[in-house]
PDB file of N, CA and C in Angstrom:
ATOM      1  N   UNK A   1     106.425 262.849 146.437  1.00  0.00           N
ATOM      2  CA  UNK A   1     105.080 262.471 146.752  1.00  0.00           C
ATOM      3  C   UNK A   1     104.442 261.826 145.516  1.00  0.00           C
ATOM      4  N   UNK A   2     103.569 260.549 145.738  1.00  0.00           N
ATOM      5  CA  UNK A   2     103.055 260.157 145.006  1.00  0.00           C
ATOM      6  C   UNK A   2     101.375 260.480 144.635  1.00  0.00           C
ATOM      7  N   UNK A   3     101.084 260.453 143.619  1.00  0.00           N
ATOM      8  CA  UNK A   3      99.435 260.613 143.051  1.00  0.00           C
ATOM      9  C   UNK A   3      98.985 259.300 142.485  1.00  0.00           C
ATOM     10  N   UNK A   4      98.023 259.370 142.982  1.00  0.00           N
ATOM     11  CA  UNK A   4      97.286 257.888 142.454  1.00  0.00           C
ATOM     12  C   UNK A   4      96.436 258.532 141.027  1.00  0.00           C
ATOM     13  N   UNK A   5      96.692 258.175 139.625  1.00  0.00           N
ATOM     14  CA  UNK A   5      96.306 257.820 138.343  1.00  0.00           C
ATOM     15  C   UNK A   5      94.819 257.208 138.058  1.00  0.00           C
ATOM     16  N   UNK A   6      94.254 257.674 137.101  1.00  0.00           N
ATOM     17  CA  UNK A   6      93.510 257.551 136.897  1.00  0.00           C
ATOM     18  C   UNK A   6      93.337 256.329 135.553  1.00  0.00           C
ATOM     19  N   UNK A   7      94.225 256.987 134.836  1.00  0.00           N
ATOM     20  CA  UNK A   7      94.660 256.046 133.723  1.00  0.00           C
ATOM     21  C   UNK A   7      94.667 254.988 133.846  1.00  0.00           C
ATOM     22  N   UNK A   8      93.922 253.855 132.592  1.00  0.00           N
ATOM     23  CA  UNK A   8      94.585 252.490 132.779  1.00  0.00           C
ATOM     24  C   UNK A   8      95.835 251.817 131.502  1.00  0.00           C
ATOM     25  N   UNK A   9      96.690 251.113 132.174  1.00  0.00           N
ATOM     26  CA  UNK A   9      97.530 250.823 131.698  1.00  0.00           C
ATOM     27  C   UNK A   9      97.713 249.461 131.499  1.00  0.00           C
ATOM     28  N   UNK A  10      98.500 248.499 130.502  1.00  0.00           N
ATOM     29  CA  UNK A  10      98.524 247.571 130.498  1.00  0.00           C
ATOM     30  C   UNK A  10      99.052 246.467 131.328  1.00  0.00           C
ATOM     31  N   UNK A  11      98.218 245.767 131.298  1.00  0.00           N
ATOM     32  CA  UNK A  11      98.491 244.446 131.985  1.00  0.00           C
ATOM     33  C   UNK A  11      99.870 243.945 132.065  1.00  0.00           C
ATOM     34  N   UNK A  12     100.163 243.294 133.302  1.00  0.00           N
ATOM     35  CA  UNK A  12     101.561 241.881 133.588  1.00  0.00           C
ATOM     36  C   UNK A  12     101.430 241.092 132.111  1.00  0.00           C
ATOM     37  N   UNK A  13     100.118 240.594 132.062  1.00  0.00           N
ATOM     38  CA  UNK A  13      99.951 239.401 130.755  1.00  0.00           C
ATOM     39  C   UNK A  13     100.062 239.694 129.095  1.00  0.00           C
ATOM     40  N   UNK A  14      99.348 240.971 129.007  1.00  0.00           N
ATOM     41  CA  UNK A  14      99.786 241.472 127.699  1.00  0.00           C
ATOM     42  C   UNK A  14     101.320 241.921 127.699  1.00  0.00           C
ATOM     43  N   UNK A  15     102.195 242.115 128.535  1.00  0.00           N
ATOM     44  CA  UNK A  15     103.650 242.207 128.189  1.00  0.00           C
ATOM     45  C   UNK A  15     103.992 240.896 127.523  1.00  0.00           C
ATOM     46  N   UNK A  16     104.753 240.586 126.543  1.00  0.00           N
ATOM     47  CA  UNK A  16     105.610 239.521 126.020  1.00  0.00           C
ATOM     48  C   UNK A  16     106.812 239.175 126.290  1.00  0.00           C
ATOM     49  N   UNK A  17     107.033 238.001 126.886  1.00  0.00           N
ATOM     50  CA  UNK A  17     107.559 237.550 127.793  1.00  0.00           C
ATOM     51  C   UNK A  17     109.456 237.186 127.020  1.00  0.00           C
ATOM     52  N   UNK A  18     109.809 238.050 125.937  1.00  0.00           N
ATOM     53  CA  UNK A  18     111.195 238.197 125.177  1.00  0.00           C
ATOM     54  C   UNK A  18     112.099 239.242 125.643  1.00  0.00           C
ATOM     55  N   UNK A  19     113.174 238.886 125.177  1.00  0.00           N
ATOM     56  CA  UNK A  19     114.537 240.079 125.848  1.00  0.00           C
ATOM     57  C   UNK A  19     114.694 240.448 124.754  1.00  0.00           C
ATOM     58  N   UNK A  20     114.686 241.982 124.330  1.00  0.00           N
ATOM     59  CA  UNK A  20     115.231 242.717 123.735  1.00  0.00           C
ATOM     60  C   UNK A  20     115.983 243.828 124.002  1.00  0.00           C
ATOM     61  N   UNK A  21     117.136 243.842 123.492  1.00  0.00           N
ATOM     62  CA  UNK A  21     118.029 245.099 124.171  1.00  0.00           C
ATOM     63  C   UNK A  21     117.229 246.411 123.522  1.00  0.00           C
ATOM     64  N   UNK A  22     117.783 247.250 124.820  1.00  0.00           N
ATOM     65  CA  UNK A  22     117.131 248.648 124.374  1.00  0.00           C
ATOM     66  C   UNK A  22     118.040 249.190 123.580  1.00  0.00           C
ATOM     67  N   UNK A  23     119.121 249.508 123.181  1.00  0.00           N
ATOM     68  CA  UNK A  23     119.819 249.908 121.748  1.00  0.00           C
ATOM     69  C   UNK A  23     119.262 248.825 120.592  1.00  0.00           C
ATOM     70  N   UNK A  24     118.634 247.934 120.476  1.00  0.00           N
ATOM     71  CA  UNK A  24     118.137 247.087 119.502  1.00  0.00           C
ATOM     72  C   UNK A  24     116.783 247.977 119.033  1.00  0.00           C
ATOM     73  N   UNK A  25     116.184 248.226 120.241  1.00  0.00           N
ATOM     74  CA  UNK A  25     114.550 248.439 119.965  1.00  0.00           C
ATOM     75  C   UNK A  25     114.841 249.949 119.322  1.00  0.00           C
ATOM     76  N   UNK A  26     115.811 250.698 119.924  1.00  0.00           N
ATOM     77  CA  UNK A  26     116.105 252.010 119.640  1.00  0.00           C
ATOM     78  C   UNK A  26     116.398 251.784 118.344  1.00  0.00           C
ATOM     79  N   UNK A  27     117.209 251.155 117.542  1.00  0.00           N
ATOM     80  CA  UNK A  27     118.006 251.383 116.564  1.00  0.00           C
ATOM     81  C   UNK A  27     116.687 250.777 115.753  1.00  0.00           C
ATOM     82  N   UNK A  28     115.273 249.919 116.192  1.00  0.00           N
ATOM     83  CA  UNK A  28     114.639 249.693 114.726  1.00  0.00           C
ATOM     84  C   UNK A  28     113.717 250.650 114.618  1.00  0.00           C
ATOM     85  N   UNK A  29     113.521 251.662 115.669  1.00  0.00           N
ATOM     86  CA  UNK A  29     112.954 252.641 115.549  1.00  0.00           C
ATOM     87  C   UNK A  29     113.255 254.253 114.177  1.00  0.00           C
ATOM     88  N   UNK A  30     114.415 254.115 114.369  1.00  0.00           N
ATOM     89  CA  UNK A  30     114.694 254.909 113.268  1.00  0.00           C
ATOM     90  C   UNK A  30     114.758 254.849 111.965  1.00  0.00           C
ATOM     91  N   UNK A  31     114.528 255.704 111.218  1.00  0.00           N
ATOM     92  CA  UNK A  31     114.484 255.328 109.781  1.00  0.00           C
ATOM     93  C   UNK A  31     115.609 255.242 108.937  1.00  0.00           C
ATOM     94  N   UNK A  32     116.550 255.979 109.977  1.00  0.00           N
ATOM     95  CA  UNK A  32     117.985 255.856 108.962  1.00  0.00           C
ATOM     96  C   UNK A  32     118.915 254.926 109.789  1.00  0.00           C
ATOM     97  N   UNK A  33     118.294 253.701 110.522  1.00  0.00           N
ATOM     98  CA  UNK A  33     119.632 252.878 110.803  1.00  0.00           C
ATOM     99  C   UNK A  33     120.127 253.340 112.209  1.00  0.00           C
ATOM    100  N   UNK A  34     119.560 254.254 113.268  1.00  0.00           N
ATOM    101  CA  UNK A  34     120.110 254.181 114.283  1.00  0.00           C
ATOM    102  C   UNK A  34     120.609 255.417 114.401  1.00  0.00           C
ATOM    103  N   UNK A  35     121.854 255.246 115.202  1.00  0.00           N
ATOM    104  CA  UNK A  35     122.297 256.608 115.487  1.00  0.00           C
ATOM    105  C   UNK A  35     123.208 256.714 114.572  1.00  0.00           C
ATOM    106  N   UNK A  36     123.544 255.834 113.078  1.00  0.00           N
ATOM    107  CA  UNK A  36     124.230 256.204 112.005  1.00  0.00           C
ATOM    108  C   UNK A  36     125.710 256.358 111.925  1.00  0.00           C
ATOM    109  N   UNK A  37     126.334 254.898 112.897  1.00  0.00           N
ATOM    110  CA  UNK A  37     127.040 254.745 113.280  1.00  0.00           C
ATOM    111  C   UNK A  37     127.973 253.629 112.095  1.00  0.00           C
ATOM    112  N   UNK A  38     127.308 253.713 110.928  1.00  0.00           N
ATOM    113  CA  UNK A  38     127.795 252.735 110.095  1.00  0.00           C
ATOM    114  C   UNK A  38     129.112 253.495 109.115  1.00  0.00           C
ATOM    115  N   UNK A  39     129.901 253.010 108.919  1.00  0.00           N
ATOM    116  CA  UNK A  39     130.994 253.539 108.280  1.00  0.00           C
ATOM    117  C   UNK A  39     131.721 252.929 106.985  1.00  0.00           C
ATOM    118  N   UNK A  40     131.985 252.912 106.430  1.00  0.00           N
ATOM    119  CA  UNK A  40     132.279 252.067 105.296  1.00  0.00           C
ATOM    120  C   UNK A  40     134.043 252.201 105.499  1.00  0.00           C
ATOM    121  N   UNK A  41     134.304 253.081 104.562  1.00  0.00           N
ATOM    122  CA  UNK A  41     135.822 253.894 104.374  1.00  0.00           C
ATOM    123  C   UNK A  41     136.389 252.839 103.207  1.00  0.00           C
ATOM    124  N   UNK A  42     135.590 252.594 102.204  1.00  0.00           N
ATOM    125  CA  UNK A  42     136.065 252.287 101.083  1.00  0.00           C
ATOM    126  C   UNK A  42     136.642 252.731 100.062  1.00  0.00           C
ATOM    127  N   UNK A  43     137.655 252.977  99.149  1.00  0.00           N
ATOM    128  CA  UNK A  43     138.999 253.579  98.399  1.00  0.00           C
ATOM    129  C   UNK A  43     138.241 253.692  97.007  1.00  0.00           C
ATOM    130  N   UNK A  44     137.454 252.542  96.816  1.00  0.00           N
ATOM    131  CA  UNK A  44     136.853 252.191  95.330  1.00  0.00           C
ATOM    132  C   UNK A  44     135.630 253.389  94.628  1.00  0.00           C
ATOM    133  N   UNK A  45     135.335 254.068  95.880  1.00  0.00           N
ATOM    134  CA  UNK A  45     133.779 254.574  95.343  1.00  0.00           C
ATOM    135  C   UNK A  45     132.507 254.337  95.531  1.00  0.00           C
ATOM    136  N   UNK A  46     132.292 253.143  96.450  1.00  0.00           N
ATOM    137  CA  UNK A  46     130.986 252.546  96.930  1.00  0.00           C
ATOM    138  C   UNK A  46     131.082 252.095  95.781  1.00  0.00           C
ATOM    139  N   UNK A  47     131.549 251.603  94.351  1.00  0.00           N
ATOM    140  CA  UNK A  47     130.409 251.076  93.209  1.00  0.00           C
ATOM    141  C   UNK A  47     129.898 249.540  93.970  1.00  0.00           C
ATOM    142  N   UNK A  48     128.669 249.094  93.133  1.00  0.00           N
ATOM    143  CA  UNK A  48     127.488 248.449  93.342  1.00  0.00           C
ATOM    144  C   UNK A  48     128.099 247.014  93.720  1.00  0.00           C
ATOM    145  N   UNK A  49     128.899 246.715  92.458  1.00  0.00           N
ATOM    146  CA  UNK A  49     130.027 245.575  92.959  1.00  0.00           C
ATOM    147  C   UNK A  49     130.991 245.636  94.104  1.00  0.00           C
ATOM    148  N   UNK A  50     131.109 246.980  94.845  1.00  0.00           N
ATOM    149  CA  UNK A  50     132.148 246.364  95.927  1.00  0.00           C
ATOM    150  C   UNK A  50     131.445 245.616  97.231  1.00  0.00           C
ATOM    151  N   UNK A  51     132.164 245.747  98.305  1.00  0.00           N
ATOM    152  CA  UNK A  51     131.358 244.909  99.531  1.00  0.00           C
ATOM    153  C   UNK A  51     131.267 246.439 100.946  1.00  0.00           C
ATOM    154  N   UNK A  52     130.567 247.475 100.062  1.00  0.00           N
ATOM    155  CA  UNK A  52     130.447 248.450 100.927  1.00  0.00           C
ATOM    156  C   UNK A  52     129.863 248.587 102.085  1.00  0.00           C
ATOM    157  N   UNK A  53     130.354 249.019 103.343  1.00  0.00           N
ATOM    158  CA  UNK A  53     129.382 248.547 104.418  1.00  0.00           C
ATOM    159  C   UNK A  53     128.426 249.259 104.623  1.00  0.00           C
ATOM    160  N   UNK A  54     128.026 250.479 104.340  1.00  0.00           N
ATOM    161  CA  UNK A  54     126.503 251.214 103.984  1.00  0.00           C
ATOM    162  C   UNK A  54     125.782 250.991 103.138  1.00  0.00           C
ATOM    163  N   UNK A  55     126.384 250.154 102.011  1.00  0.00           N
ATOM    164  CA  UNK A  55     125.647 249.250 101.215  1.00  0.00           C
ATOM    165  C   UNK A  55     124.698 248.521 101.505  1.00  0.00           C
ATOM    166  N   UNK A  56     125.457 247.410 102.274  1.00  0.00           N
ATOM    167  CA  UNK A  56     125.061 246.423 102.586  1.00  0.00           C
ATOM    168  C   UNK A  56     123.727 247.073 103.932  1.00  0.00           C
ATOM    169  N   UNK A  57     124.124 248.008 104.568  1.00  0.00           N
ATOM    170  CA  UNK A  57     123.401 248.229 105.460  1.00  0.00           C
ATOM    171  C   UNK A  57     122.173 249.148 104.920  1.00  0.00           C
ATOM    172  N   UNK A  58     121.815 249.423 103.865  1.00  0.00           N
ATOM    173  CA  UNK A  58     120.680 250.122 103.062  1.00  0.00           C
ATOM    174  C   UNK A  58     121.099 251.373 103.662  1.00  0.00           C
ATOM    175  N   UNK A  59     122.111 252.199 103.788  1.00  0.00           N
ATOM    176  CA  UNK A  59     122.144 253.965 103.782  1.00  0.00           C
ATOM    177  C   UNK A  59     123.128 254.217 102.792  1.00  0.00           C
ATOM    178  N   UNK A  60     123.401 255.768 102.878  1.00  0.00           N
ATOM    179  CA  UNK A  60     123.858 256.381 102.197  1.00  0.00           C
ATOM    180  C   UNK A  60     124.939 256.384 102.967  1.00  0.00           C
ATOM    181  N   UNK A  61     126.470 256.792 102.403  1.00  0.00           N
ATOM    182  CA  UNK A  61     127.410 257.551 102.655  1.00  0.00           C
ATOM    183  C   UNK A  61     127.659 258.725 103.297  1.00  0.00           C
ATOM    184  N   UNK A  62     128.189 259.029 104.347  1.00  0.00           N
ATOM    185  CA  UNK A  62     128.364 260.330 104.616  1.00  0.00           C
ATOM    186  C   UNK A  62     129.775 261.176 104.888  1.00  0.00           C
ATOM    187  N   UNK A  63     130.086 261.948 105.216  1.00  0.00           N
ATOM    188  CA  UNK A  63     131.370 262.428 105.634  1.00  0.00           C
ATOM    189  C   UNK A  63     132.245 261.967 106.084  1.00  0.00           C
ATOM    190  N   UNK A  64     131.738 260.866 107.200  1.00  0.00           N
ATOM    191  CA  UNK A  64     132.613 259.907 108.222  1.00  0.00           C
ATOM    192  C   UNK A  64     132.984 259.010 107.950  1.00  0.00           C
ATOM    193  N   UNK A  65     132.543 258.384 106.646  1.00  0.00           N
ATOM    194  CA  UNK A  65     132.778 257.316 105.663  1.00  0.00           C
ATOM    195  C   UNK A  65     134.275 257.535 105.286  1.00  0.00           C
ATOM    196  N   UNK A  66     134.375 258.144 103.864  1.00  0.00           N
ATOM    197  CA  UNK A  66     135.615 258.533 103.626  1.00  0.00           C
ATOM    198  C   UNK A  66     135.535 259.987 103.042  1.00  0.00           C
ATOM    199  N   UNK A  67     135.357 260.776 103.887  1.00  0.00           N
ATOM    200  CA  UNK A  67     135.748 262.450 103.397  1.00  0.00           C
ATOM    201  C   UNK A  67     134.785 262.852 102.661  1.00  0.00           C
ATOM    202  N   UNK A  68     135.928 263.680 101.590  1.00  0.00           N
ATOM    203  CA  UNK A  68     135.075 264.596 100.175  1.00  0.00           C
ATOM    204  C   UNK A  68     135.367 263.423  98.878  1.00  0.00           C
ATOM    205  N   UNK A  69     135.887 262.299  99.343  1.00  0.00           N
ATOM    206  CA  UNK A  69     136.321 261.950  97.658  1.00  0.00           C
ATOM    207  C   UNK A  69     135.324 261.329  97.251  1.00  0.00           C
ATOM    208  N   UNK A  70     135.195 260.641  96.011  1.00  0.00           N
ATOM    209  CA  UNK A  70     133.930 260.285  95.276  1.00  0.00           C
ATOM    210  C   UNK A  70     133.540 259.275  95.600  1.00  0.00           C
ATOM    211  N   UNK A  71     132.436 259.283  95.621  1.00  0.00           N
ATOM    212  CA  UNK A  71     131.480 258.254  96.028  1.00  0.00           C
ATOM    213  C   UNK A  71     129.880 257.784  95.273  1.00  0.00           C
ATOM    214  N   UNK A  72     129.583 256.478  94.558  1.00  0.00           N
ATOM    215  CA  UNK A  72     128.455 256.479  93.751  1.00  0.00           C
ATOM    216  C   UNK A  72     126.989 256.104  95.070  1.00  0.00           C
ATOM    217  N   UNK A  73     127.429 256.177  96.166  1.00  0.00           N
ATOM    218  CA  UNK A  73     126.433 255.641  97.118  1.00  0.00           C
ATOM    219  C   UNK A  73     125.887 257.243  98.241  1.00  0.00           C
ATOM    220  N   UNK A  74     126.385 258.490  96.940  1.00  0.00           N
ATOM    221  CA  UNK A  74     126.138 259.492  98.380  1.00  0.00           C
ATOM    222  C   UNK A  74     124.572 260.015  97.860  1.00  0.00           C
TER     223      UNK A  74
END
């Protein structure tokens, strides 16, 4: 059963008329990058000079990256 609302809600015209995927809008919502699906698995250490892919993606390192071994990006 439906209830008729009292509330007003926005307009057809104030919507903007662009496609954005909803894992897009989701993922700029968070502060750490999403559901933190970024992985590196680099041998070197993250240092600053390699081409780390959590680097590059502004997070940190985590477990799923590469393990317990050392890392300058954790």
């Amino acid at each position: 059963m439906f209830t008729v609302r009292k509330e007003k809600f926005i307009s057809v015209e104030d919507v903007p008329d662009t496609y954005v995927a909803l894992r897009s809008m989701a993922t700029a919502q968070y502060l750490s990058g999403g559901q933190g699906y970024v992985r590196c698995a680099c041998k070197t250490g993250c240092k600053p000079s390699s081409k780390c892919k959590c680097r590059g993606a502004g997070v940190l390192c985590n477990l799923k990256c590469h393990g317990s071994s050392t890392c300058s990006n954790k």
